[in-house]
Protein backbone atom coordinates (compact mmCIF):
# COMPACT_ATOMS: atom_id res chain seq x y z
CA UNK A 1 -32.01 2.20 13.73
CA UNK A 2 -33.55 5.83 13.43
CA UNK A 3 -36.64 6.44 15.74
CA UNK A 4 -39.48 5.70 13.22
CA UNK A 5 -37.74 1.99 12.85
CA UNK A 6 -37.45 1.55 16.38
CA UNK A 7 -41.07 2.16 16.89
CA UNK A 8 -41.88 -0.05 13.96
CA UNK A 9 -40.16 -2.67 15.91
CA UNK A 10 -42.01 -2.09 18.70
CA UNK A 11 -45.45 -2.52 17.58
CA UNK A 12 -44.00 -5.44 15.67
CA UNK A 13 -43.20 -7.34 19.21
CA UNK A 14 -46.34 -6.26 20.86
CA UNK A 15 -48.23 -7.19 18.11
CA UNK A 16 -46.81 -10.29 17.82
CA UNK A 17 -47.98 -11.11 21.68
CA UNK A 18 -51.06 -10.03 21.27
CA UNK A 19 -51.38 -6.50 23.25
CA UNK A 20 -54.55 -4.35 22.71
CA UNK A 21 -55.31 -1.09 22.35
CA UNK A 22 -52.04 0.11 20.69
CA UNK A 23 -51.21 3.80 20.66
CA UNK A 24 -48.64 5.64 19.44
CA UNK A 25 -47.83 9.26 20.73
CA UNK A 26 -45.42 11.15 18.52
CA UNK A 27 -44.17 13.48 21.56
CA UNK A 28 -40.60 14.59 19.79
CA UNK A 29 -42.32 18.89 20.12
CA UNK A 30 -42.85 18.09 23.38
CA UNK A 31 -39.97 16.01 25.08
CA UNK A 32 -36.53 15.76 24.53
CA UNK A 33 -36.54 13.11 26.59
CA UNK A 34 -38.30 10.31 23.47
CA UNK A 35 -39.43 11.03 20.16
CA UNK A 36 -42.24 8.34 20.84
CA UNK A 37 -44.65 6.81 23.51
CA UNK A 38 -46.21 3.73 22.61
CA UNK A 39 -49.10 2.98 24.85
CA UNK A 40 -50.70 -0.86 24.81
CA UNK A 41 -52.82 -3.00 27.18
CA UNK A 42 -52.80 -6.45 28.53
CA UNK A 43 -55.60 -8.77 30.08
CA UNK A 44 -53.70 -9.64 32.76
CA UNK A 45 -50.61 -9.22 35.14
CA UNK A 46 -49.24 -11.95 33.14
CA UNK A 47 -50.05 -10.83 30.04
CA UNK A 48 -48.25 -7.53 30.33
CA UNK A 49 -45.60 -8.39 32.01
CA UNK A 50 -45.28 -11.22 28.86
CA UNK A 51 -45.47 -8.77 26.41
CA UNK A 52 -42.57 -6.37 27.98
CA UNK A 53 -40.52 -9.16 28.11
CA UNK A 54 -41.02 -9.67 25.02
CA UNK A 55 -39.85 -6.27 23.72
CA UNK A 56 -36.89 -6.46 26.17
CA UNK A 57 -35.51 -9.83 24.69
CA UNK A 58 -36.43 -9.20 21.45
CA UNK A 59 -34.38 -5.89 21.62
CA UNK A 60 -31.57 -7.36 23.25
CA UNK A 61 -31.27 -9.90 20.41
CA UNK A 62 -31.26 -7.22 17.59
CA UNK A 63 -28.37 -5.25 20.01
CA UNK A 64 -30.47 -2.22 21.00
CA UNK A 65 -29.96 -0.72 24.00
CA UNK A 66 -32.34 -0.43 26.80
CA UNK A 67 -32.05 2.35 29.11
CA UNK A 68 -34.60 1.03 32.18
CA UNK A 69 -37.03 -1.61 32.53
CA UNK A 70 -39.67 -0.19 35.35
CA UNK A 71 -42.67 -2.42 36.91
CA UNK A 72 -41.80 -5.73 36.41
CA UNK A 73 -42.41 -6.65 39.99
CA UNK A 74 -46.33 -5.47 40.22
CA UNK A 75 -47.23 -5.49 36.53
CA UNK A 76 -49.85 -3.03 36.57
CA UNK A 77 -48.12 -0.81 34.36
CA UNK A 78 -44.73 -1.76 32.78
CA UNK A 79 -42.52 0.86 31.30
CA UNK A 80 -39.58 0.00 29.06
CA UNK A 81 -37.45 2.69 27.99
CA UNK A 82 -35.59 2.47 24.56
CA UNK A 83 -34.64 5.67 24.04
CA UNK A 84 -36.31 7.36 21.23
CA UNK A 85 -39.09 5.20 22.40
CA UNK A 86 -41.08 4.26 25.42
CA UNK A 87 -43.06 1.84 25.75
CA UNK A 88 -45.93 1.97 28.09
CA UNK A 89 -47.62 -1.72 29.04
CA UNK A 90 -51.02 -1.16 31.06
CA UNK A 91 -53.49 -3.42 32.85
CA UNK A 92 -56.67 -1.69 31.78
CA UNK A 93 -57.47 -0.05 34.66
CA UNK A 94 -54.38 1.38 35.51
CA UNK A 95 -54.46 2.83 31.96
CA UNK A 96 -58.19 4.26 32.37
CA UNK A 97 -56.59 5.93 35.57
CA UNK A 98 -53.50 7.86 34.02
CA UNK A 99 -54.84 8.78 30.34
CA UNK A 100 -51.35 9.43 29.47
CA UNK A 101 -52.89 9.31 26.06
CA UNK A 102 -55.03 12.36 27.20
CA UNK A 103 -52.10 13.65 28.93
CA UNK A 104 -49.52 13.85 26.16
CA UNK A 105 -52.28 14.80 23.52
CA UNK A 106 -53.03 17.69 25.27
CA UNK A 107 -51.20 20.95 24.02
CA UNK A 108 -49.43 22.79 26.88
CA UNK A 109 -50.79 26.45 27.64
């Protein structure tokens, strides 16, 4: 699966559980860490945790490979790392408080 499927198929899964807010950060000029962030909000520590999970089962069942899995515990913010993309699960107010949309829009000096 090239990078513009994978991300497909993340927004699929975190559409399909209802996240809001869904942003996607094409970052490939500057990272060569992920050719994609994916940025989304939930209404509650359940609800993001939920919709992570959902991404990491979903992924295991179509055999991609998932590098980390951070946040779980907390569920404030819940990254899940699948290489060419990154998925970034936020509580609101954790996401008002990093703008890593802000962040990684922003062209470097």
């Amino acid at each position: 699966m090239d990078s513009a499927e994978l991300k497909q198929f993340v927004i699929d899964k975190i559409e399909d559980l209802k996240a809001k807010d869904i942003v996607t950060l094409e970052v490939s000029n500057q990272s060569n860490v992920t050719d994609y962030m994916i940025v989304c909000s939930g209404t509650s520590k359940t609800h993001v945790k939920s919709i992570a999970e959902n991404v990491v089962v979903e992924s295991k069942r179509a055999k991609l490979h998932i590098y980390g899995v951070e946040g779980r515990e907390s569920s404030e913010w819940v990254l899940v790392d699948l290489g060419d993309v990154i998925l970034h699960v936020m509580q609101d107010k954790t996401r008002d408080f990093y703008e890593l949309e802000k962040l990684w829009s922003e062209k470097p000096a």
